[in-house]
N, C-alpha and C. Protein backbone atom coordinates (compact mmCIF):
# COMPACT_ATOMS: atom_id res chain seq x y z
N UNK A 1 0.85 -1.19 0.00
CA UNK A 1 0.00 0.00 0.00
C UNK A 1 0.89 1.25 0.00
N UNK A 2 0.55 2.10 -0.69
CA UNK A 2 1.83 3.20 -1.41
C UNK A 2 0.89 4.38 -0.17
N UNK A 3 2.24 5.40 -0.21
CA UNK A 3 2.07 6.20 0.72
C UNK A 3 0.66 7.26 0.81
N UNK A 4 -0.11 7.33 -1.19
CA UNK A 4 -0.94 8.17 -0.84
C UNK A 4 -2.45 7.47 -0.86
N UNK A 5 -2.09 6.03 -1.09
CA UNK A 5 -3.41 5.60 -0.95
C UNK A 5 -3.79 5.39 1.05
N UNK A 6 -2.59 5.46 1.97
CA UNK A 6 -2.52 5.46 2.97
C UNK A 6 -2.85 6.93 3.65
N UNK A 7 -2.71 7.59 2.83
CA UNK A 7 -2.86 9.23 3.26
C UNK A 7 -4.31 9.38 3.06
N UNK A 8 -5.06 8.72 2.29
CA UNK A 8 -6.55 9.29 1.89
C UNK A 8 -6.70 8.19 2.60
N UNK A 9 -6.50 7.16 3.25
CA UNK A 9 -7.29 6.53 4.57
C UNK A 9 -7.02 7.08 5.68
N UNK A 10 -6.52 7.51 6.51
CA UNK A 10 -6.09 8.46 7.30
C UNK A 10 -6.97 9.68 7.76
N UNK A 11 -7.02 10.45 6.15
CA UNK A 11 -7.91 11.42 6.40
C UNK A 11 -9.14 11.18 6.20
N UNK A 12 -9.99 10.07 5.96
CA UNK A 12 -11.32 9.52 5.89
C UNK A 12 -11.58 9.37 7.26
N UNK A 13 -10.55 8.11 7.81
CA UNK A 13 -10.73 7.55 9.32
C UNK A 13 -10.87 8.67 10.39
N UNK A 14 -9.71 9.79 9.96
CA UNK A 14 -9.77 10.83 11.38
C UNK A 14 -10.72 11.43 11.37
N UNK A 15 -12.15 11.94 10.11
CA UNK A 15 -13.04 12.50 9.82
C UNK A 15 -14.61 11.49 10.68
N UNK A 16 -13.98 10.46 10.14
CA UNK A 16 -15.53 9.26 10.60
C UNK A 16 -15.14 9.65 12.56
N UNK A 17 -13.85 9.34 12.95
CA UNK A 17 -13.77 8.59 14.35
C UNK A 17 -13.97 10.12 15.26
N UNK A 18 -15.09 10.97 15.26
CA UNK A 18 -15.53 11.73 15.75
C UNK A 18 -15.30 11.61 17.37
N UNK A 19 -14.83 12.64 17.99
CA UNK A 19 -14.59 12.53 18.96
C UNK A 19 -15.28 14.07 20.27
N UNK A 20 -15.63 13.51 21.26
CA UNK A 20 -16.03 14.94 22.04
C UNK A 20 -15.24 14.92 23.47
N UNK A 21 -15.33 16.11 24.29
CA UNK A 21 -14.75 16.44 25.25
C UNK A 21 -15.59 14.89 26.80
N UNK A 22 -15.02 14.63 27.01
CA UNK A 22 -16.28 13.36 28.07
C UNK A 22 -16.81 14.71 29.12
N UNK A 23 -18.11 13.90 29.18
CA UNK A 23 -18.74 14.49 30.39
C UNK A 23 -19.43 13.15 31.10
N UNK A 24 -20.25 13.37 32.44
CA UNK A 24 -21.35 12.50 33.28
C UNK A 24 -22.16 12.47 32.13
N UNK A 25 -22.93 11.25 32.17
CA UNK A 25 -23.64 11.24 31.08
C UNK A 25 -25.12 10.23 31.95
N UNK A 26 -25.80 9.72 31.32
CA UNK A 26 -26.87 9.15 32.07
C UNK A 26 -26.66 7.54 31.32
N UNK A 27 -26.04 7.55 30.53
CA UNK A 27 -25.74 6.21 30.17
C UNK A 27 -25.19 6.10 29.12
N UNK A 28 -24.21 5.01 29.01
CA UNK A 28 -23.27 4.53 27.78
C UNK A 28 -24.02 3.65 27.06
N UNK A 29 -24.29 3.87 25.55
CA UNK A 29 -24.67 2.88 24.71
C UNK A 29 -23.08 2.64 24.23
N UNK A 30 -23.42 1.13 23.69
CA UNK A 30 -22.30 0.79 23.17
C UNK A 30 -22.83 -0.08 21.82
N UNK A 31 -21.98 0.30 20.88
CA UNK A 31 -22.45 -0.22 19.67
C UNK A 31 -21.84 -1.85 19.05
N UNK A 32 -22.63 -3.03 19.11
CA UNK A 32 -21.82 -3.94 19.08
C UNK A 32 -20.99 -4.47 17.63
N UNK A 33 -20.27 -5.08 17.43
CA UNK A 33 -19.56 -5.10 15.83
C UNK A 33 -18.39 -6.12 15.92
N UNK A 34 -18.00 -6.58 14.94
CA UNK A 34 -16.46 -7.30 15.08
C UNK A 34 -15.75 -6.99 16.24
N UNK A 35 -15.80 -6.08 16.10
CA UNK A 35 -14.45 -5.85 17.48
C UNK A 35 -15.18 -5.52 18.77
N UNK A 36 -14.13 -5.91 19.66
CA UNK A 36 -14.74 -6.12 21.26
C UNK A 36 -14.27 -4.53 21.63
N UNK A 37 -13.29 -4.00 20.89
CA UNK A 37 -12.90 -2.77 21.79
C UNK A 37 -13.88 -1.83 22.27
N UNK A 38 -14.99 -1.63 21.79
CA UNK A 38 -15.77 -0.72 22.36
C UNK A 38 -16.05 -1.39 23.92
N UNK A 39 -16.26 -2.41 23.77
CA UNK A 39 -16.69 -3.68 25.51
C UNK A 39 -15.66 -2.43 26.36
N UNK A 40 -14.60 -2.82 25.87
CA UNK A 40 -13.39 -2.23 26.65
C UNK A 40 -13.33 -0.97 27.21
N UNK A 41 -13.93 -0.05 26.22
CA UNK A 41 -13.93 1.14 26.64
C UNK A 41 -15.10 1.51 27.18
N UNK A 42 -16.16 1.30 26.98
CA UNK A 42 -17.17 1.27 27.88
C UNK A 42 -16.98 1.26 29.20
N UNK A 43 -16.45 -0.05 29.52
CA UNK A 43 -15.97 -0.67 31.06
C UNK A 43 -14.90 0.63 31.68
N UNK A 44 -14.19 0.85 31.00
CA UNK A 44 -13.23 2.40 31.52
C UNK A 44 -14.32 3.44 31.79
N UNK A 45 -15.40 3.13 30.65
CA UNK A 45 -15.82 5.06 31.32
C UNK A 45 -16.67 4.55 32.46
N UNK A 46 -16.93 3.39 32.72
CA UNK A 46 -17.69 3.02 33.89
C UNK A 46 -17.12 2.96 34.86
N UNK A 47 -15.92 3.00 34.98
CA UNK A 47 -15.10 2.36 36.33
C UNK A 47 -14.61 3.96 36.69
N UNK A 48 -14.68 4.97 35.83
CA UNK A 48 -14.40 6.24 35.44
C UNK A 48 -15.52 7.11 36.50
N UNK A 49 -16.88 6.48 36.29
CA UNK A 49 -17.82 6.61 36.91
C UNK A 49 -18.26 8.20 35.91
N UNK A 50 -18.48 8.01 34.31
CA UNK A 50 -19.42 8.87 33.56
C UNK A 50 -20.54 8.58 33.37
N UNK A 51 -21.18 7.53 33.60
CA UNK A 51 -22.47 6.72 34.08
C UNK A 51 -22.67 5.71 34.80
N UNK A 52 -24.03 5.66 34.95
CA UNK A 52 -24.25 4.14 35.85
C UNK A 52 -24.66 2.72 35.27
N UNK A 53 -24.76 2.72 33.56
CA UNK A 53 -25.45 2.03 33.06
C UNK A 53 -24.71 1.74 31.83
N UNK A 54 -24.50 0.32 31.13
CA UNK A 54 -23.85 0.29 29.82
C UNK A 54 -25.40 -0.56 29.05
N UNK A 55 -25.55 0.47 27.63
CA UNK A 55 -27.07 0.00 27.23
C UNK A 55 -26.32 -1.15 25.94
N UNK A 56 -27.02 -1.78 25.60
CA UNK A 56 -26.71 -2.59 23.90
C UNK A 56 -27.99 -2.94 23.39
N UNK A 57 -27.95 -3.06 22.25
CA UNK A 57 -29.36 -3.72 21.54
C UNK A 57 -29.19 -4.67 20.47
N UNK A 58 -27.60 -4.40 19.88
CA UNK A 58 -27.12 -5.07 19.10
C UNK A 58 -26.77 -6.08 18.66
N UNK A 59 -27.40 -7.13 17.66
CA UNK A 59 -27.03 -7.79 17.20
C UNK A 59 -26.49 -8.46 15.91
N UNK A 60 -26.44 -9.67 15.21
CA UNK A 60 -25.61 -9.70 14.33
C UNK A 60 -26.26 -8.68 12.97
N UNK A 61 -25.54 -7.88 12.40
CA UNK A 61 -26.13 -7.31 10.96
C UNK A 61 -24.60 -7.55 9.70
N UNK A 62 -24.72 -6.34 9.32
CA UNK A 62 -23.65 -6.10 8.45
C UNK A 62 -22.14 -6.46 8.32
N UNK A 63 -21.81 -5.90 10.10
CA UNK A 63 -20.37 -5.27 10.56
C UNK A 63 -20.21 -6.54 11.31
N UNK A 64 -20.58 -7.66 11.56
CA UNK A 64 -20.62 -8.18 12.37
C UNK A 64 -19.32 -9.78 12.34
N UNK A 65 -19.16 -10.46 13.38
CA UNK A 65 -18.35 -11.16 13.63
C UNK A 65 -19.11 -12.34 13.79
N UNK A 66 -19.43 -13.19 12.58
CA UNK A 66 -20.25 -14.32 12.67
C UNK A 66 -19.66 -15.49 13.46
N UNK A 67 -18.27 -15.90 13.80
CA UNK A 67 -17.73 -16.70 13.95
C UNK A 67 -17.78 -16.98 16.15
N UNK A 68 -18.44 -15.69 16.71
CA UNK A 68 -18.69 -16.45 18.00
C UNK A 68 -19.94 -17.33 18.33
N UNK A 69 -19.68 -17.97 18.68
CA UNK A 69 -20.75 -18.89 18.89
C UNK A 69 -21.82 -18.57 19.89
N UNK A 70 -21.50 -17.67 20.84
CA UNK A 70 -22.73 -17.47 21.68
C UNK A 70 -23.52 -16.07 21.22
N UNK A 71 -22.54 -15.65 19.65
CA UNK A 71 -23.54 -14.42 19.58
C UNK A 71 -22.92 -13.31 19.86
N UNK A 72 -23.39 -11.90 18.71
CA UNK A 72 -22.82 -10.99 19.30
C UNK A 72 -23.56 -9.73 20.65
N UNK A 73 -24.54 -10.09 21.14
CA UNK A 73 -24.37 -9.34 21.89
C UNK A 73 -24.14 -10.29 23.32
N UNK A 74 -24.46 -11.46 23.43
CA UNK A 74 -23.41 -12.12 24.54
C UNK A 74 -22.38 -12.38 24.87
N UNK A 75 -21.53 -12.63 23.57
CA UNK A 75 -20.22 -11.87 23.65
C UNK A 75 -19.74 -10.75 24.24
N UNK A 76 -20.71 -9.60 24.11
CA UNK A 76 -20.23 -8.44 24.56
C UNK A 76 -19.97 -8.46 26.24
N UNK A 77 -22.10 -9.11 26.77
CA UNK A 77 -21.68 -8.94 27.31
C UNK A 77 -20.51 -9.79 28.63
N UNK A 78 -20.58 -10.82 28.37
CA UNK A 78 -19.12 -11.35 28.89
C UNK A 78 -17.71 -10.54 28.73
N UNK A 79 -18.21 -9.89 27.71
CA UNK A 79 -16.45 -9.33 27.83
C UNK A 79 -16.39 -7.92 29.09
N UNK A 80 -17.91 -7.57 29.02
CA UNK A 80 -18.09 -6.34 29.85
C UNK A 80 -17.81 -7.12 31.32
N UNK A 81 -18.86 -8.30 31.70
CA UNK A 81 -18.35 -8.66 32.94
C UNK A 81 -16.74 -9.58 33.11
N UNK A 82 -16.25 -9.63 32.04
CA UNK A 82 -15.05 -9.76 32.10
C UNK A 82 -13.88 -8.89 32.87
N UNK A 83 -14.33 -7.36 32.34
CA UNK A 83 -13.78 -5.85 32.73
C UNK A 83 -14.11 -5.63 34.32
N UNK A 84 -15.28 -5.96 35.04
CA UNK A 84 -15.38 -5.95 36.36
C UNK A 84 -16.97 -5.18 35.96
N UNK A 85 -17.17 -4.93 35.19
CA UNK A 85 -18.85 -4.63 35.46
C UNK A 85 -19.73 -4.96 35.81
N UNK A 86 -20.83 -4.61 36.63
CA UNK A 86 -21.27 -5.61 37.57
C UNK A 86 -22.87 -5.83 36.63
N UNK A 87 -23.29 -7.28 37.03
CA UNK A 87 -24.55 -7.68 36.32
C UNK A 87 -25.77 -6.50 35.76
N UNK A 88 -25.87 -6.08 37.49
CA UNK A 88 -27.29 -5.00 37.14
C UNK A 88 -26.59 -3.90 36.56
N UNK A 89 -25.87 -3.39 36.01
CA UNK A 89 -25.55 -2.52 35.56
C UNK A 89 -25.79 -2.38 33.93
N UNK A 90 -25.65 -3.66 33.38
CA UNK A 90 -25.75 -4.12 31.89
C UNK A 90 -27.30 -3.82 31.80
N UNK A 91 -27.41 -3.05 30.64
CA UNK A 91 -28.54 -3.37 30.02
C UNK A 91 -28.71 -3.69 28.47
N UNK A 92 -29.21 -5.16 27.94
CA UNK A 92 -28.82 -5.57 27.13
C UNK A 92 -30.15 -6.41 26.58
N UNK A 93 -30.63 -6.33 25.16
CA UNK A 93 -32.18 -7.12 24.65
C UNK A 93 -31.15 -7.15 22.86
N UNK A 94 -31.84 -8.20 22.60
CA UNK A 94 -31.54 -8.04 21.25
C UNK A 94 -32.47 -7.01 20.56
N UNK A 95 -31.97 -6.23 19.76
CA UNK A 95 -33.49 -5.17 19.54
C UNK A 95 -32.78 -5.27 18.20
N UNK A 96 -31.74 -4.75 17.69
CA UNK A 96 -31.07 -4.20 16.35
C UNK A 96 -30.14 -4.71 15.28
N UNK A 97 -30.43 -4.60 14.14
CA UNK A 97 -29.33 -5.03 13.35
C UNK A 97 -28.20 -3.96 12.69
N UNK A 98 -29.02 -2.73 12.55
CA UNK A 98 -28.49 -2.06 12.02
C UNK A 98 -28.36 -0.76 13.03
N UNK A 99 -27.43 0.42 12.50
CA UNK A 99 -27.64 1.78 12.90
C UNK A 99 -28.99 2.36 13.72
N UNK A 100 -29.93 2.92 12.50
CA UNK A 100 -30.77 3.24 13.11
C UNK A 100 -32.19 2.27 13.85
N UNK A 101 -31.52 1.05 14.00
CA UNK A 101 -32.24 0.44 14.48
C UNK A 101 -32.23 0.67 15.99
N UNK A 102 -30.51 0.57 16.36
CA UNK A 102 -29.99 1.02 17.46
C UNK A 102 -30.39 2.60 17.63
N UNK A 103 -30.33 3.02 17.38
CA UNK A 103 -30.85 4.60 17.47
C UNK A 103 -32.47 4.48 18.29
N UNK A 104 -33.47 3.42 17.05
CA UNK A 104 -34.80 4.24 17.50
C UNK A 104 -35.21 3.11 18.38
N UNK A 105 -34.93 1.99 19.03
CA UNK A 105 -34.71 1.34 20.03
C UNK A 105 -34.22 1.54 21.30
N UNK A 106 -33.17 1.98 21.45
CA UNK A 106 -32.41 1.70 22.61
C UNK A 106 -33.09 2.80 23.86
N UNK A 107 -33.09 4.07 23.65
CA UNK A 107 -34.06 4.61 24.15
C UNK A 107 -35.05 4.76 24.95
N UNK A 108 -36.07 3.87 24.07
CA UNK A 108 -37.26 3.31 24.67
C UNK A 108 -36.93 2.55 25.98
N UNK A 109 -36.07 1.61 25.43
CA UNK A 109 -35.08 0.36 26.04
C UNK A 109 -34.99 0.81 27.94
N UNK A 110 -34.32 2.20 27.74
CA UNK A 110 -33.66 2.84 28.63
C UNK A 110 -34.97 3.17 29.50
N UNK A 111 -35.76 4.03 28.98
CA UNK A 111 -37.44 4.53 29.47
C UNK A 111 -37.74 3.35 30.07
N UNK A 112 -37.39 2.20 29.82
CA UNK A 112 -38.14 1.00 30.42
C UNK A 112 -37.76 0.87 31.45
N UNK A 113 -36.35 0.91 31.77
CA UNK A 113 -35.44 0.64 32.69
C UNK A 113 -35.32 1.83 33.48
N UNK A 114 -36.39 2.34 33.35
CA UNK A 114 -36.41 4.42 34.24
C UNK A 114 -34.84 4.62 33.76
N UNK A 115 -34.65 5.03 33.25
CA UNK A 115 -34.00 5.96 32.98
C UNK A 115 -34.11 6.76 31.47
N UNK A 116 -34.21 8.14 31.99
CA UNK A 116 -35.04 9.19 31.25
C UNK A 116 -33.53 10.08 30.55
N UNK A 117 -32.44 9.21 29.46
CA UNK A 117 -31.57 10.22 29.50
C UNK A 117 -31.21 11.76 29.06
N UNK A 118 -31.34 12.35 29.33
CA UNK A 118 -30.44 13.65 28.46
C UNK A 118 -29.13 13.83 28.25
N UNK A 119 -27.98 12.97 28.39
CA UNK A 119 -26.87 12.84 27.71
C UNK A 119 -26.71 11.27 27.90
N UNK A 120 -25.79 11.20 26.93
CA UNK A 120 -25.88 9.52 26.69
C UNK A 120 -24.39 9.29 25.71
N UNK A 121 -23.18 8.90 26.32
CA UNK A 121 -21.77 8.90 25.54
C UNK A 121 -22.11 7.37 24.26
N UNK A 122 -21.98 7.57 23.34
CA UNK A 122 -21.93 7.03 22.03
C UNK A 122 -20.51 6.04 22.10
N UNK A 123 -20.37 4.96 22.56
CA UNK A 123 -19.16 4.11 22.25
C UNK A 123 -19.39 3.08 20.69
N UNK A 124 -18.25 3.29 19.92
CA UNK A 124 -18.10 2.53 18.88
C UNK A 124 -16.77 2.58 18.36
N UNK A 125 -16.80 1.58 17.39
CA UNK A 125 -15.15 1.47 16.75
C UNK A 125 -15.13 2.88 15.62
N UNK A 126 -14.01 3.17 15.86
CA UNK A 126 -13.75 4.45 15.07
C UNK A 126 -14.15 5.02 13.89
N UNK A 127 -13.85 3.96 12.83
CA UNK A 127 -14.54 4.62 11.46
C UNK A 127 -16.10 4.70 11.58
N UNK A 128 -16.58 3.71 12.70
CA UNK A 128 -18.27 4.18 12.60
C UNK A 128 -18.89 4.93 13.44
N UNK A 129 -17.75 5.65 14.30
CA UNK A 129 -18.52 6.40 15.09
C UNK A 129 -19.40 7.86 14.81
N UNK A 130 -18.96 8.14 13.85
CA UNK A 130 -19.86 9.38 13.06
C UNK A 130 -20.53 9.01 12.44
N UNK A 131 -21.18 7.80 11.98
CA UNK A 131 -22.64 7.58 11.44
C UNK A 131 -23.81 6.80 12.78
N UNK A 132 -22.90 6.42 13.09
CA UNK A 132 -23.61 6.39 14.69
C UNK A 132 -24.41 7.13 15.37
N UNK A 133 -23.56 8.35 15.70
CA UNK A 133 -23.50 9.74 16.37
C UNK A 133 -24.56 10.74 15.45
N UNK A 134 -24.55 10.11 13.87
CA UNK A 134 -25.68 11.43 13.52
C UNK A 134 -26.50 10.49 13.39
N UNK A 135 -26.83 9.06 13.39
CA UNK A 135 -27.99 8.62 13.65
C UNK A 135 -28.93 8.85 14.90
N UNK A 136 -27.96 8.87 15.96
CA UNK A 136 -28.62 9.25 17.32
C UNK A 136 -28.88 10.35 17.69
N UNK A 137 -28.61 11.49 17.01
CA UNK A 137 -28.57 12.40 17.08
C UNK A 137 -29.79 13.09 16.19
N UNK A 138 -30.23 12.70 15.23
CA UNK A 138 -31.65 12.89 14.24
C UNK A 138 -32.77 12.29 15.07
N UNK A 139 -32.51 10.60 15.42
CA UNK A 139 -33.68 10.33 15.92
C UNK A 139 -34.13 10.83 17.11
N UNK A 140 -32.96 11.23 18.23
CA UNK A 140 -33.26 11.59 19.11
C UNK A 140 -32.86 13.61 19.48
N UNK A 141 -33.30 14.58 18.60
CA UNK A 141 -32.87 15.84 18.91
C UNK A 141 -32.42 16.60 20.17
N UNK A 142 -33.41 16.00 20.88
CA UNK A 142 -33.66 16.63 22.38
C UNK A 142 -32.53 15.95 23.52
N UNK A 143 -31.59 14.90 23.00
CA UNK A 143 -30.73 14.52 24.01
C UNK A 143 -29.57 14.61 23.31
N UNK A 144 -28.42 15.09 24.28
CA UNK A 144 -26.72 15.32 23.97
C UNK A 144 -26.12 13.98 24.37
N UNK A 145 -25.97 13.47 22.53
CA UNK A 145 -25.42 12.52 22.37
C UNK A 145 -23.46 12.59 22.65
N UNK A 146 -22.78 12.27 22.76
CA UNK A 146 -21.29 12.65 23.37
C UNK A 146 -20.69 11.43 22.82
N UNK A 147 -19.92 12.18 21.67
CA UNK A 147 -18.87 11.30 21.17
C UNK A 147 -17.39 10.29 21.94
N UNK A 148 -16.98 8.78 21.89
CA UNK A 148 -15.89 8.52 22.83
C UNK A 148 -15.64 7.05 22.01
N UNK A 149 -15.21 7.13 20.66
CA UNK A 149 -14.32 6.40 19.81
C UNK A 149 -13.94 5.52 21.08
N UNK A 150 -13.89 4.10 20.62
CA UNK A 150 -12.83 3.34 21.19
C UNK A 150 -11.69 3.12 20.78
N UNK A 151 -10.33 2.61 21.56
CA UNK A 151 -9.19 2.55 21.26
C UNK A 151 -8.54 2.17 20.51
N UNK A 152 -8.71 1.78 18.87
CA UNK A 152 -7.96 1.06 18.44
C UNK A 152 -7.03 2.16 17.81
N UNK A 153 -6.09 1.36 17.40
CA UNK A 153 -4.99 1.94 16.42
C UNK A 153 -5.43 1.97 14.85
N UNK A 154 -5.29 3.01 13.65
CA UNK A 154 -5.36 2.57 12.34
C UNK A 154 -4.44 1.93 12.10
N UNK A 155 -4.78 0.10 11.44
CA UNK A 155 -4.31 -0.24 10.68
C UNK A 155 -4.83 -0.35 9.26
N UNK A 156 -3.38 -0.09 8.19
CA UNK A 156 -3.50 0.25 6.90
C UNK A 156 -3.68 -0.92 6.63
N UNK A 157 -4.78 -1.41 5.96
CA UNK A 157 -5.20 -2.92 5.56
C UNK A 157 -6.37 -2.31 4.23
N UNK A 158 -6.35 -3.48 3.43
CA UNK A 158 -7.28 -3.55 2.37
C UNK A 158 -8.79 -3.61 2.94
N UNK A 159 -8.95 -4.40 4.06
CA UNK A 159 -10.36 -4.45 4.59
C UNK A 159 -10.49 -2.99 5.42
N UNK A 160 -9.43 -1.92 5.72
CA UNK A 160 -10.24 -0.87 6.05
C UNK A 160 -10.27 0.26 5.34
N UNK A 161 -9.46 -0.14 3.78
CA UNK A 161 -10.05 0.94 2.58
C UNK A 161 -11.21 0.55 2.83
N UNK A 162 -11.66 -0.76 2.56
CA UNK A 162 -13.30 -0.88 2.12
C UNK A 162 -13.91 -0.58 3.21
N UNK A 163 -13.42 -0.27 4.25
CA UNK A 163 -14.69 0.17 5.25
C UNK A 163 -14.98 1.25 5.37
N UNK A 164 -13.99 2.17 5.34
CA UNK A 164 -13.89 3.90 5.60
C UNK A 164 -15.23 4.34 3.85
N UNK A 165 -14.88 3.58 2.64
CA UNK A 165 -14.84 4.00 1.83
C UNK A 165 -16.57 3.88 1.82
N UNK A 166 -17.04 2.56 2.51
CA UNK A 166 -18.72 2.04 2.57
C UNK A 166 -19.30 3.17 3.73
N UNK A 167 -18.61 3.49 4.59
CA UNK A 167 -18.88 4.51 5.71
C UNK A 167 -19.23 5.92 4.98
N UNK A 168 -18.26 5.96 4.17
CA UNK A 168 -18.58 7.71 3.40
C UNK A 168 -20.02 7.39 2.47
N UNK A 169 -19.98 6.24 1.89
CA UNK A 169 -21.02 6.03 0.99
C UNK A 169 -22.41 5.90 1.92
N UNK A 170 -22.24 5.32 2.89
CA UNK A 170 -23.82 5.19 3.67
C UNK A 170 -24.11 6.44 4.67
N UNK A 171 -22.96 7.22 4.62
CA UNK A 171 -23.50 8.63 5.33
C UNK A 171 -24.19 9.54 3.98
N UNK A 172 -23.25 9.53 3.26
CA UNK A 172 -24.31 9.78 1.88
C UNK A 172 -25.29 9.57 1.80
N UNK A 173 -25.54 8.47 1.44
CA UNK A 173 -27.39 7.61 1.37
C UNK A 173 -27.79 7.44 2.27
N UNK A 174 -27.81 8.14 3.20
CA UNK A 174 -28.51 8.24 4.86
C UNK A 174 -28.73 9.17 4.65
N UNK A 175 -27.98 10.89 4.67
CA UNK A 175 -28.27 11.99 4.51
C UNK A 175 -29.29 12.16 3.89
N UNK A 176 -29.08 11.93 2.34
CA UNK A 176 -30.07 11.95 1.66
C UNK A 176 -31.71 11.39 2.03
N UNK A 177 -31.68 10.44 2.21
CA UNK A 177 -32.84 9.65 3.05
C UNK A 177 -33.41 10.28 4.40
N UNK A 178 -32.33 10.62 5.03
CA UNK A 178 -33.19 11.68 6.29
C UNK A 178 -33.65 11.07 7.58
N UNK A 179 -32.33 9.75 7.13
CA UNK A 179 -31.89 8.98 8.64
C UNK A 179 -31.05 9.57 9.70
N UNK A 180 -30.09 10.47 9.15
CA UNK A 180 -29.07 10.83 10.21
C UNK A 180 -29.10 12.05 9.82
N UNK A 181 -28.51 13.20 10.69
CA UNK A 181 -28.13 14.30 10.73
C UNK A 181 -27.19 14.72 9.21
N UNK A 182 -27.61 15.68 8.60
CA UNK A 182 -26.82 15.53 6.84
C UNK A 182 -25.51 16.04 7.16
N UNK A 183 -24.40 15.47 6.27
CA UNK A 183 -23.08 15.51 6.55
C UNK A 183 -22.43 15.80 5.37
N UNK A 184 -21.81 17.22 5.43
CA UNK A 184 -21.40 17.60 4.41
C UNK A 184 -19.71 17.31 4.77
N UNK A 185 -19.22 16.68 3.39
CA UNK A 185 -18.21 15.88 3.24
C UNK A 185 -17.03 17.54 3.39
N UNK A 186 -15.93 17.72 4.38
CA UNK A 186 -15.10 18.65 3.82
C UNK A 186 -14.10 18.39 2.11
N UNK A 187 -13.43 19.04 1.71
CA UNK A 187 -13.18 18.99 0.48
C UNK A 187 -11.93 17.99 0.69
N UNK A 188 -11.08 17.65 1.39
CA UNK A 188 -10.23 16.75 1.42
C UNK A 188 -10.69 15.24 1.63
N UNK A 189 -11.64 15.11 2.56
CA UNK A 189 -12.72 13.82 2.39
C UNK A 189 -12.83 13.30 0.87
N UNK A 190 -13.79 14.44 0.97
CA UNK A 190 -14.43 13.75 -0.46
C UNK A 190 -13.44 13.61 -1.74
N UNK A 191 -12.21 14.11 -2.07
CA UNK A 191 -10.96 13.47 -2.54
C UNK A 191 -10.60 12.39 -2.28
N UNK A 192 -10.15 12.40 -0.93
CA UNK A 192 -9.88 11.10 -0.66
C UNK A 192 -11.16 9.80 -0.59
N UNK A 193 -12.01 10.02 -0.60
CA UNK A 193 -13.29 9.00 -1.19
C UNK A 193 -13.00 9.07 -2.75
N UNK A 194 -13.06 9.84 -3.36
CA UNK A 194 -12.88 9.38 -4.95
C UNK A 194 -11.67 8.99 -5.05
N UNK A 195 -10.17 9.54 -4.36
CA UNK A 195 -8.95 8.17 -4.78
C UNK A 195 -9.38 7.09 -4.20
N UNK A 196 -10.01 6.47 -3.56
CA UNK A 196 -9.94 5.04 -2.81
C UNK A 196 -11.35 4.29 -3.52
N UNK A 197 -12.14 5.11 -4.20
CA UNK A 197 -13.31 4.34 -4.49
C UNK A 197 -12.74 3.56 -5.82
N UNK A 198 -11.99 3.38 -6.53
CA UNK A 198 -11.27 2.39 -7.66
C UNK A 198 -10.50 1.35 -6.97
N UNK A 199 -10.11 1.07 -5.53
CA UNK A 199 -9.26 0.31 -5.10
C UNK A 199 -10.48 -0.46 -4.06
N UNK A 200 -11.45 0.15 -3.79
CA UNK A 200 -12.20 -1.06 -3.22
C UNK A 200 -12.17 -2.87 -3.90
N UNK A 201 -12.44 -3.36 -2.61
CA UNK A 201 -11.94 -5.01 -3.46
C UNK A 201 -13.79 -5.59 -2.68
N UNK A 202 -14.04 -5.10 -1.63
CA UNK A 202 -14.82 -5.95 -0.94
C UNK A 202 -15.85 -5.05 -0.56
N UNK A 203 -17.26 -4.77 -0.98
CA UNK A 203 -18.40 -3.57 -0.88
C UNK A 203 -19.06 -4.43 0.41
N UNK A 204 -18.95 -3.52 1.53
CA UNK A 204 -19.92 -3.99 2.51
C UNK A 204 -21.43 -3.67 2.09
């Protein structure tokens, strides 16, 4: 991978992995997916004490890691009580496959469980945390959603051209549609989406 097809992933990824200042929040959703790192960071902002509650709804869709056997949102949460989180604290239903499924679900979810939030920190893996964040953020206007990327590192790999590159494309066709908050691409983005859209190998 040559230096500038690595440069227009870079500046895609740092654009998607939206990030905000942390505050107390009334509860952590966490978005479930291949990777466990969000589990991880969740469990930090809990032990952190920015809420009292880690929400999920998620299960297998798109992004997902078919290969555990108990499933992805039991996976999760084992990995959460793995971290030291304690039982009642999890709140967890299969509700979602997708984005705004998680969006116009989880919510309710929460209302069930009394809790009425007005801020609520957004955990997900990096390139999807800004379609996340304006999904939750459309369906729900009236609550301050709070951006908090989990930890991974970019690695330059062929499977995360194609992800950054399906991420720009479904904030697109979301915008348009009038699922998420509309997202106007800055001018170096959307360059770097047209160098990388000829090198896709694998269309999520």
């Amino acid at each position: 991978m040559n230096k500038d097809t690595k440069g227009a992933i870079k500046t895609i990824y740092n654009y998607l992995a939206i990030s905000d200042r942390l505050q107390k929040a009334d509860a952590i959703f966490v978005a479930t997916s291949f990777s466990l790192t969000p589990a991880k960071k969740a469990a930090e902002l809990y032990r952190k004490d920015y809420a009292n509650y880690v929400v999920m709804v998620g299960i297998e869709g798109t992004f997902s890691d078919y290969s555990w056997k108990d499933g992805q949102l039991a996976t999760y949460r084992k990995e959460l009580l793995k971290y030291g989180i304690p039982e009642g604290v999890i709140i967890a239903e299969p509700l979602a496959t997708n984005s705004l499924e998680e969006a116009v679900k989880s919510i309710p979810l929460m209302k069930k469980h009394r809790i009425n939030p007005k801020k609520v920190i957004i955990v997900d893996r990096p390139e999807h945390q800004r379609r996340e964040w304006a999904t939750f953020t459309k369906q729900w206007p009236v609550i301050k959603f709070i951006n908090c990327p989990a930890d991974e590192p970019l690695i330059y790999s062929q499977k995360m051209l194609d992800l950054v590159v399906a991420e720009l494309e479904r904030l697109k066709k979301y915008s348009e549609k009038g699922d998420i908050v509309f997202q106007d691409f800055p001018k170096e983005v959307f360059e770097s989406w047209q160098f990388l859209n000829s090198k896709v190998v694998y269309k999520f």
